[in-house]
Protein backbone atom coordinates (compact mmCIF):
# COMPACT_ATOMS: atom_id res chain seq x y z
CA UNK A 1 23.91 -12.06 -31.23
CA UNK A 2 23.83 -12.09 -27.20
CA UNK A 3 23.10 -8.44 -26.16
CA UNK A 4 23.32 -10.07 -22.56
CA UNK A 5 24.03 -13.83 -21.45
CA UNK A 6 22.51 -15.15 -18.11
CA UNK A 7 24.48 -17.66 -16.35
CA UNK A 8 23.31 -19.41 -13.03
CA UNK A 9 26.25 -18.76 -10.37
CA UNK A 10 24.63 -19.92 -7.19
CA UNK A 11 26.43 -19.65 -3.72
CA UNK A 12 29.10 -21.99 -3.15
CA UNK A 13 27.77 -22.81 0.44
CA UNK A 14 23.93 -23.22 -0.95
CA UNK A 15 22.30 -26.76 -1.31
CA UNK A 16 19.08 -27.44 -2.48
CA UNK A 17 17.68 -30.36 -0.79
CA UNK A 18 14.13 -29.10 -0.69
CA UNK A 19 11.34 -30.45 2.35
CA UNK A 20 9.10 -29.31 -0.05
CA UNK A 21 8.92 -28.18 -3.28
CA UNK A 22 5.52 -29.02 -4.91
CA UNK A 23 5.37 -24.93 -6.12
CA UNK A 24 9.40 -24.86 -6.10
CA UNK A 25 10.11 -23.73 -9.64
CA UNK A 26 13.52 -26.10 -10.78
CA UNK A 27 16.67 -24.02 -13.26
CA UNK A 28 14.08 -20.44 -12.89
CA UNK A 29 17.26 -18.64 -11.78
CA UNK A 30 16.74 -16.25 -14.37
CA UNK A 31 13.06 -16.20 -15.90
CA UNK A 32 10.59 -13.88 -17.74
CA UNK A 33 7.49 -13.24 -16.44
CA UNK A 34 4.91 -12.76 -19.34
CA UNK A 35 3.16 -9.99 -18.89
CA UNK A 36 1.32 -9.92 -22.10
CA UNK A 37 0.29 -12.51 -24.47
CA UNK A 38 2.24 -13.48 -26.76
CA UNK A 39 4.14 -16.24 -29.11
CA UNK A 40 7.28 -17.87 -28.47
CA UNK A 41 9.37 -17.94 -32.13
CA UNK A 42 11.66 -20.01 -33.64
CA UNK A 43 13.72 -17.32 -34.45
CA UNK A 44 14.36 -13.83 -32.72
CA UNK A 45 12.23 -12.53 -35.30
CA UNK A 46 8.54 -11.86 -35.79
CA UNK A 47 8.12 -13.49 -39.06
CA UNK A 48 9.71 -16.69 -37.84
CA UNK A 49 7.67 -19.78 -36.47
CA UNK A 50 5.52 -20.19 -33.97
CA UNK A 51 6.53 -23.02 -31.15
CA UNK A 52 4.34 -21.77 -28.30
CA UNK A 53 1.95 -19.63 -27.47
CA UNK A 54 2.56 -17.63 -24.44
CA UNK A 55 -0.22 -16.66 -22.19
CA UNK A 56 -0.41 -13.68 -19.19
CA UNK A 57 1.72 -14.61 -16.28
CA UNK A 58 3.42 -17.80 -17.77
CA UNK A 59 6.63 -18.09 -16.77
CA UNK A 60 9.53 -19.13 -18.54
CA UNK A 61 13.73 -19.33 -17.86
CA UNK A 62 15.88 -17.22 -20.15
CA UNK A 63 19.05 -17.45 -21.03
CA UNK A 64 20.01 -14.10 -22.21
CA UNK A 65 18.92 -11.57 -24.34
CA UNK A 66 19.56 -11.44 -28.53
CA UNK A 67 19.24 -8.34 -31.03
CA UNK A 68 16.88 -9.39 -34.02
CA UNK A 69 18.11 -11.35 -36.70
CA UNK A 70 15.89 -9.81 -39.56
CA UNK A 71 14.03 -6.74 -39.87
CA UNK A 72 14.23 -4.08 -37.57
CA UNK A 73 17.44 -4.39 -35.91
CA UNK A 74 16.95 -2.59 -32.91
CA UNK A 75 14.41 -4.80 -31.77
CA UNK A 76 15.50 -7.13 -28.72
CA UNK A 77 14.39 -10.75 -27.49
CA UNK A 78 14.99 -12.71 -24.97
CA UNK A 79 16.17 -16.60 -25.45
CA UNK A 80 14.19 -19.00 -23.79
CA UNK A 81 14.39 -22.53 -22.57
CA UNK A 82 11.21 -25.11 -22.25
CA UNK A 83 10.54 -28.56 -23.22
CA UNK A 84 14.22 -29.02 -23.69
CA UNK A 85 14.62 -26.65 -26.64
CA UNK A 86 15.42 -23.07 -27.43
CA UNK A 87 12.62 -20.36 -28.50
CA UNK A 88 12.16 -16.33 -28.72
CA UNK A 89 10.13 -14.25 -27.29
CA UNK A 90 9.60 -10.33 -27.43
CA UNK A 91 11.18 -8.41 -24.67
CA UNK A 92 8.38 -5.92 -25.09
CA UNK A 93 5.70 -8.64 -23.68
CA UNK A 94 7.51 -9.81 -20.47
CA UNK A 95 9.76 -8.27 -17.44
CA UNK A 96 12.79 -9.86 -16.59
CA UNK A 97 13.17 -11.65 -12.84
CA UNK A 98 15.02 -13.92 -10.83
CA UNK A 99 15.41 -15.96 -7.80
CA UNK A 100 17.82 -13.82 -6.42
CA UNK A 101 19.96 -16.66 -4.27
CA UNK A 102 23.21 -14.47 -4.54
CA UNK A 103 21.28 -11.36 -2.84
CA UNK A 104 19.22 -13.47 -0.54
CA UNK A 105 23.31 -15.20 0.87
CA UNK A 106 24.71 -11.51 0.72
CA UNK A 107 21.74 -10.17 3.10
CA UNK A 108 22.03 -13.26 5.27
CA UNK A 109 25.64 -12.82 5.82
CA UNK A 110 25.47 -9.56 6.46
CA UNK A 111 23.01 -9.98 9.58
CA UNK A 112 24.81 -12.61 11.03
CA UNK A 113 28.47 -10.14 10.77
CA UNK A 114 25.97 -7.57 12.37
CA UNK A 115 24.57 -10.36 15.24
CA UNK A 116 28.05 -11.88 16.17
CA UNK A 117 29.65 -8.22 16.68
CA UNK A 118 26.84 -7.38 18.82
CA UNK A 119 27.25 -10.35 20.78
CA UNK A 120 31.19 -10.53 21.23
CA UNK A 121 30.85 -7.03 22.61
CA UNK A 122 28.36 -7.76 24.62
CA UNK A 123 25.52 -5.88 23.19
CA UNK A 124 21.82 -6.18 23.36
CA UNK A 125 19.47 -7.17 20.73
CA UNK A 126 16.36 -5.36 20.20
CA UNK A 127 13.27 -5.39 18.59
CA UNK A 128 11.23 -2.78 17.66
CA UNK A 129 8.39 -3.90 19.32
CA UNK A 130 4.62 -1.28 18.41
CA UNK A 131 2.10 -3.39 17.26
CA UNK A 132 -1.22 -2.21 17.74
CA UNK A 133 -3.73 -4.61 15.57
CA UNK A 134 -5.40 -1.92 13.39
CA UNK A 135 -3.51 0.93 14.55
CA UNK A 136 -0.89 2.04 13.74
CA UNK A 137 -0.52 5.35 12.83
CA UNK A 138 -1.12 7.04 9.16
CA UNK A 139 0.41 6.34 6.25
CA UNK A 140 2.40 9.58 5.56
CA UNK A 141 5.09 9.83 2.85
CA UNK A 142 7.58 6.69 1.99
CA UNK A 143 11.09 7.15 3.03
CA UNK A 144 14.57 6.43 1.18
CA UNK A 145 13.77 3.04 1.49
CA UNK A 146 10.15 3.34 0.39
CA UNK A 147 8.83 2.74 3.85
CA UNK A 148 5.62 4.37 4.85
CA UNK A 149 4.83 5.50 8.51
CA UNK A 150 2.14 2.96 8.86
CA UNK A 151 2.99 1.04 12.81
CA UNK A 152 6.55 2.26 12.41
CA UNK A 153 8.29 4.18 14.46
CA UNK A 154 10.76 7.54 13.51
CA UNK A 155 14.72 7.09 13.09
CA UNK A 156 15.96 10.05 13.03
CA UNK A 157 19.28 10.89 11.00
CA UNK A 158 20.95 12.82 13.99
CA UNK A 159 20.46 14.57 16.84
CA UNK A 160 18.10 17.80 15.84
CA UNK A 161 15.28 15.34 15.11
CA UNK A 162 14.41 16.50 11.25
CA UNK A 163 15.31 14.20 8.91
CA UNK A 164 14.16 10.65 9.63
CA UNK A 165 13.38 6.94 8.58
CA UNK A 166 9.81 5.22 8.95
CA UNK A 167 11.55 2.03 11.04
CA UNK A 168 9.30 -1.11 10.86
CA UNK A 169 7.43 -2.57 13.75
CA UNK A 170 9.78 -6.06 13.98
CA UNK A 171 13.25 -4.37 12.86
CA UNK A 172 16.02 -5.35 14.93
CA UNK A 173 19.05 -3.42 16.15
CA UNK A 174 21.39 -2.41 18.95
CA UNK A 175 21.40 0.40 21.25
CA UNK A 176 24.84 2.70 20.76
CA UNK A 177 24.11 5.18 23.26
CA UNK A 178 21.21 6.49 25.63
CA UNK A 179 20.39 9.61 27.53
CA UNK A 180 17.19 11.74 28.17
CA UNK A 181 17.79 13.60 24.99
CA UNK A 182 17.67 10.46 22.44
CA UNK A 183 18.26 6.52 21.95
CA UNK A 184 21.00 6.10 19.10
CA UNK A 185 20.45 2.75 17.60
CA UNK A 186 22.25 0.93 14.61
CA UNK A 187 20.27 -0.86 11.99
CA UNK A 188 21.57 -3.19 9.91
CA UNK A 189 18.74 -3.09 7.74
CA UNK A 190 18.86 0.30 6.92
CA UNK A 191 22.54 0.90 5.15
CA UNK A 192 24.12 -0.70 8.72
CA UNK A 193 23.18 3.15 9.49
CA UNK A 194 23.29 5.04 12.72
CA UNK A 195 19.87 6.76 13.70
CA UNK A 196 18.50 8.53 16.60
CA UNK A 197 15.11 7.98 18.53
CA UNK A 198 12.94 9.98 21.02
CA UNK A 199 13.65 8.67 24.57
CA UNK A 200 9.79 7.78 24.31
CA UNK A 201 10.41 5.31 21.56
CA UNK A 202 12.63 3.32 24.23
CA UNK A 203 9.50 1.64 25.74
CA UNK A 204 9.21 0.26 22.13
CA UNK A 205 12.32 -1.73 22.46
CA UNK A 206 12.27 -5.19 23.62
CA UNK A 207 15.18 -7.17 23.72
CA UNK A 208 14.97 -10.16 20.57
CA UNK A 209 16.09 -13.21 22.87
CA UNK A 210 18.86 -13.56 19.88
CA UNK A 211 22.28 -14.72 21.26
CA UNK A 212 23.28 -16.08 18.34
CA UNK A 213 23.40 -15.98 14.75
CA UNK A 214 20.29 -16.85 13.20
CA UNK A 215 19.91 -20.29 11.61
CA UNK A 216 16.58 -19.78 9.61
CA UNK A 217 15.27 -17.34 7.55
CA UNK A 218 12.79 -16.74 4.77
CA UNK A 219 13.87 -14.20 2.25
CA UNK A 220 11.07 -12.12 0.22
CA UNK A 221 11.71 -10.43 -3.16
CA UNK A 222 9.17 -7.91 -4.07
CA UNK A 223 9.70 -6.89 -7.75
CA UNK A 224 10.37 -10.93 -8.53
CA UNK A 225 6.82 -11.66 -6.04
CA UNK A 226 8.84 -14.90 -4.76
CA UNK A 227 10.26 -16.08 -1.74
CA UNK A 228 12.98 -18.57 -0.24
CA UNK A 229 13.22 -20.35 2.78
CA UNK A 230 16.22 -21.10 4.24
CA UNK A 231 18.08 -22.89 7.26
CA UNK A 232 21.64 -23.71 8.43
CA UNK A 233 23.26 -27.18 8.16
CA UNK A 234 26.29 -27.54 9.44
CA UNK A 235 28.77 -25.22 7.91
CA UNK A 236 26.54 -24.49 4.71
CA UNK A 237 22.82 -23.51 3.88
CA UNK A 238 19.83 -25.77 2.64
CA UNK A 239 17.26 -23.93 0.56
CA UNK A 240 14.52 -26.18 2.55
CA UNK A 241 11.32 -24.47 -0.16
CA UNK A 242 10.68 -21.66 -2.35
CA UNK A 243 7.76 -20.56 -4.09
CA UNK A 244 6.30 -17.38 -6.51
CA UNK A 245 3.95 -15.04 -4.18
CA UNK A 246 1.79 -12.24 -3.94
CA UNK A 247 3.34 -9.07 -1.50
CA UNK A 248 1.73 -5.86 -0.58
CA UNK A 249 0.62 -3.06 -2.91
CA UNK A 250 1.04 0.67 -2.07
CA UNK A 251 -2.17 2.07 -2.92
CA UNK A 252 -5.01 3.50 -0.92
CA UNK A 253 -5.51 1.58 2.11
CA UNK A 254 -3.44 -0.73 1.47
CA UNK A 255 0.95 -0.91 1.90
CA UNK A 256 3.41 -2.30 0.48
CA UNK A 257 4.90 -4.82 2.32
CA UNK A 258 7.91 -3.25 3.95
CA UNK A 259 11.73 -3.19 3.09
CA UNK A 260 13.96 -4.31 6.05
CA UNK A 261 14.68 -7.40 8.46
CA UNK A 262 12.31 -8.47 10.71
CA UNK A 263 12.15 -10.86 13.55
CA UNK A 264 8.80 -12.91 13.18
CA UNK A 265 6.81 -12.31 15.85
CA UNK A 266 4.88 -15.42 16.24
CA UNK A 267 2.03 -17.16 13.81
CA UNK A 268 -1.16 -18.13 15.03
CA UNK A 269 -4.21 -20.78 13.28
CA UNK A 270 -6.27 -18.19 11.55
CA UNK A 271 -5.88 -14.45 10.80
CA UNK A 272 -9.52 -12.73 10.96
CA UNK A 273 -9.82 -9.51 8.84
CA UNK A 274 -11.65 -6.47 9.16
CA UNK A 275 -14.15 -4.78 6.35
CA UNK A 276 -13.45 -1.01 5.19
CA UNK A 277 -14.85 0.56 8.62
CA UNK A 278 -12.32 -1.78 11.03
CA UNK A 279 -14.93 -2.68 12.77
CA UNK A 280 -17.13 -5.72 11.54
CA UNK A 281 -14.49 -9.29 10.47
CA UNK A 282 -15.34 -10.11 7.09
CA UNK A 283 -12.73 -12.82 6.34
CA UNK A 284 -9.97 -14.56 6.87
CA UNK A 285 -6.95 -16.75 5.77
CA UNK A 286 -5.23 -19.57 7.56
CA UNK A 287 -1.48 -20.10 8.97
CA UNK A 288 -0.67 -16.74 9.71
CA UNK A 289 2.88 -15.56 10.42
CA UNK A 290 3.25 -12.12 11.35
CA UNK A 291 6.60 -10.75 10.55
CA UNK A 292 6.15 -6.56 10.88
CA UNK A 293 3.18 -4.61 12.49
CA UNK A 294 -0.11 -6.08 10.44
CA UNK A 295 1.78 -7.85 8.09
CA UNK A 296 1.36 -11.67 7.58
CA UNK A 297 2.59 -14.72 5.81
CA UNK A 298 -0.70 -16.19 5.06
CA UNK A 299 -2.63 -18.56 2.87
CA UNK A 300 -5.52 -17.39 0.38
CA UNK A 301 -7.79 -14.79 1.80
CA UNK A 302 -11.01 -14.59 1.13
CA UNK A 303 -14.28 -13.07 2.37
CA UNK A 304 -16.65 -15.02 4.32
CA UNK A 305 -19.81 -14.37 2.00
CA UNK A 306 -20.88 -15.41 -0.42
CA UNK A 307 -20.07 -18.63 0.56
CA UNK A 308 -21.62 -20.10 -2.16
CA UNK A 309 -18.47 -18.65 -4.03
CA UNK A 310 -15.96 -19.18 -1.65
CA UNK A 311 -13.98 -21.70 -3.15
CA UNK A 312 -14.14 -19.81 -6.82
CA UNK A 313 -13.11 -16.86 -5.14
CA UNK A 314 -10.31 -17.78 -3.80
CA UNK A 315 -9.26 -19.79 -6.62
CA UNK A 316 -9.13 -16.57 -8.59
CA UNK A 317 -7.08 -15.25 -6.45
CA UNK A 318 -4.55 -17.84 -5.60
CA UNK A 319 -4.24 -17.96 -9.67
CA UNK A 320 -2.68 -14.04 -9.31
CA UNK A 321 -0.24 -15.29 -7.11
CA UNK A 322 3.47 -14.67 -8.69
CA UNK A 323 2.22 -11.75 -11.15
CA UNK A 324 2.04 -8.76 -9.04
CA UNK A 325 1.76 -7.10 -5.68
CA UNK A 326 -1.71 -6.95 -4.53
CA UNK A 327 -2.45 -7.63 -0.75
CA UNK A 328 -3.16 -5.50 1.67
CA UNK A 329 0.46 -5.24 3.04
CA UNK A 330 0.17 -9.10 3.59
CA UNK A 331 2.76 -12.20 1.42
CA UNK A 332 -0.47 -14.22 0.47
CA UNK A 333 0.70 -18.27 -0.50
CA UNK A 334 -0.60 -20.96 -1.85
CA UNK A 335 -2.48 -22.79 1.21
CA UNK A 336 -0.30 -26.22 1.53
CA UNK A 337 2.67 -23.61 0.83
CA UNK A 338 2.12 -21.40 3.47
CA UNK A 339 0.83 -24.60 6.03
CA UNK A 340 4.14 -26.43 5.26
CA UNK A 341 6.12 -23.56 6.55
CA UNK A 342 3.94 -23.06 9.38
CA UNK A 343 4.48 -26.45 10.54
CA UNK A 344 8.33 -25.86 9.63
CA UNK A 345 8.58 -22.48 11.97
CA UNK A 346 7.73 -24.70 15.14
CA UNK A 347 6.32 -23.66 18.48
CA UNK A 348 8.51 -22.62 21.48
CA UNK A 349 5.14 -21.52 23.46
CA UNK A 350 2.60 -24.50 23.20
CA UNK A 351 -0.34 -23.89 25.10
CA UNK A 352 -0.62 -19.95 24.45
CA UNK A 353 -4.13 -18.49 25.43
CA UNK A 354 -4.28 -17.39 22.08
CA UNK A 355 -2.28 -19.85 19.97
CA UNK A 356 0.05 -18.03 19.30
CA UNK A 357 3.53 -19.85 18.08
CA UNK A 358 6.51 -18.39 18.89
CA UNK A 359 9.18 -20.35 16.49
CA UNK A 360 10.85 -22.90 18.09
CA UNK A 361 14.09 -21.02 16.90
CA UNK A 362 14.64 -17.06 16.24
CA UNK A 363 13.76 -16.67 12.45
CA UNK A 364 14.44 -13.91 10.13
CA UNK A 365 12.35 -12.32 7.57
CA UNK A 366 14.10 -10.68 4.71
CA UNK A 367 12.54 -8.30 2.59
CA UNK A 368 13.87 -6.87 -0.57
């Protein structure tokens, strides 16, 4: 008996004519993520056959969730789908996620309403512009939206300056109103809310160079640790990749990788990385995008010595990827992942002292 039934409604104006898809999971909608092993039954019962066994972090589509048929009844399973046939597997041993592409169309709708109203009434685009490579401020407490200070900057909920937001290096919004008491901005991000900054945040603000709505944009889910790429054709959307990843962990020194909408910045070759003091680079990882303050799209990290163990290393880690959030603050891909949507982003400012790549066209990170 169906406790709940999963059925795949995708967007009507979605099409999914992949550029590349060699880690694009096919019909994973709705999947469980195993995150214990265990055996996949027969039956939705523990004394039925084994079919499968299920190892840590396989991953397998589901098709809704049954009450036991034997035994005790309040157990629950959830139906699964592989090698064309049905099986059952313990909801106690996995966690239920999705490729969100209902969420992901909602969001991106929802910026563009937000971009074309700013632009028929002839209003500015900023960015929240701070970035200080290893600065950044501290970490403080998370916000409503489970944002922690780290290179944000305060939003404050009105005008006596007490209650406030952390607001992401790369956020974009308009300016309502200015004076020399505050800068009231609107961010679309952030419950299309209304918040106030110091007039010294201002020099923060640089204007986005968006006049339009955006075409592209890569959309991150945190609890699912996948992403989606996006971009507009004609009157409807192409899903042009997608792929599981690994996002940022709270913890220590290290962040989660922050809720919002960010403009991406630019990405650059290689991304060098710092040891525990900030000081000496220890390591690095290739085809870095930033997208807010020290927070990259890039391939496998890994540090530069041993290098004996290099390769191993990094093949451990790049085997984590789609289980749980563990970078730094960081969305780590797979290597040809992360290079295909390098190349993909384009470069509006060839010949950069540094290399860096501005994307040929304004792109949009989504984080959820």
């Amino acid at each position: 008996m169906y406790i709940k039934k999963y059925s795949s409604n995708r967007p009507k104006n979605l099409t999914f004519n992949f550029q590349y898809d060699k880690h694009s999971p096919r019909e994973m909608d709705e999947f469980v993520f195993v995150k214990e092993a265990t055996s996949i039954r027969k039956e939705p019962n523990s004394n039925a056959k084994v079919i499968k066994s299920a190892a840590y972090s396989h991953k397998y589509r589901t098709t809704g969730i049954v009450k036991t048929n034997a035994g005790n009844k309040s157990d629950e399973w959830y139906e699964v789908f592989f090698d064309n046939q049905l099986g059952y597997i313990p909801k106690s041993a996995v966690e239920k996620r999705e490729f969100d592409w209902n969420d992901m169309m909602k969001k991106v709708d929802k910026t563009n309403k937000f971009i074309r109203e700013a632009v028929s009434a002839n209003k500015k685009i900023y960015v929240l512009d701070d970035y200080v490579p290893l600065g950044g401020g501290e970490s403080g407490k998370r916000d409503k939206f489970g944002n922690r200070a780290n290179q944000s900057e305060s939003g404050y909920t009105d005008k006596s300056f007490k209650d406030y937001i952390n607001i992401p290096d790369r956020t974009i919004m308009i300016v309502e109103e200015e004076n020399d008491k505050y800068v009231k901005v609107k961010i679309d991000a952030y419950d299309n809310g209304t918040y106030y900054l110091k007039p010294s945040t201002k020099r923060y603000l640089k204007d986005a160079g968006i006049t339009g709505e955006i075409t592209r944009f890569i959309y991150v889910d945190r609890a699912s640790q996948n992403e989606m790429v996006i971009e507009k054709v004609g009157d409807n959307w192409n899903v042009v990749t997608s792929s599981f990843v690994t996002t940022g962990k709270d913890a220590g020194n290290s962040f989660a990788t922050p809720y919002g909408t960010f403009l991406i910045a630019y990405s650059k070759p290689v991304m060098q990385y710092t040891g525990s003091d900030n000081k000496a680079v220890v390591g690095d990882a290739k085809n870095a995008v930033r997208f807010s303050g020290g927070g990259y799209m890039h391939s496998i990290p890994s540090l530069f010595e041993p290098k004996n163990t290099r390769e191993q290393r990094k093949a451990a880690t790049a085997k984590k990827i789609g289980t749980y959030p563990e970078s730094h603050k960081c969305i780590r891909h797979y290597d040809d992942q992360i290079k295909f949507i390098y190349d993909w982003l384009g470069n509006s400012t060839p010949g950069h002292s540094e290399g860096f790549r501005v994307p040929s066209v304004p792109t949009v990170m989504l984080v959820k």
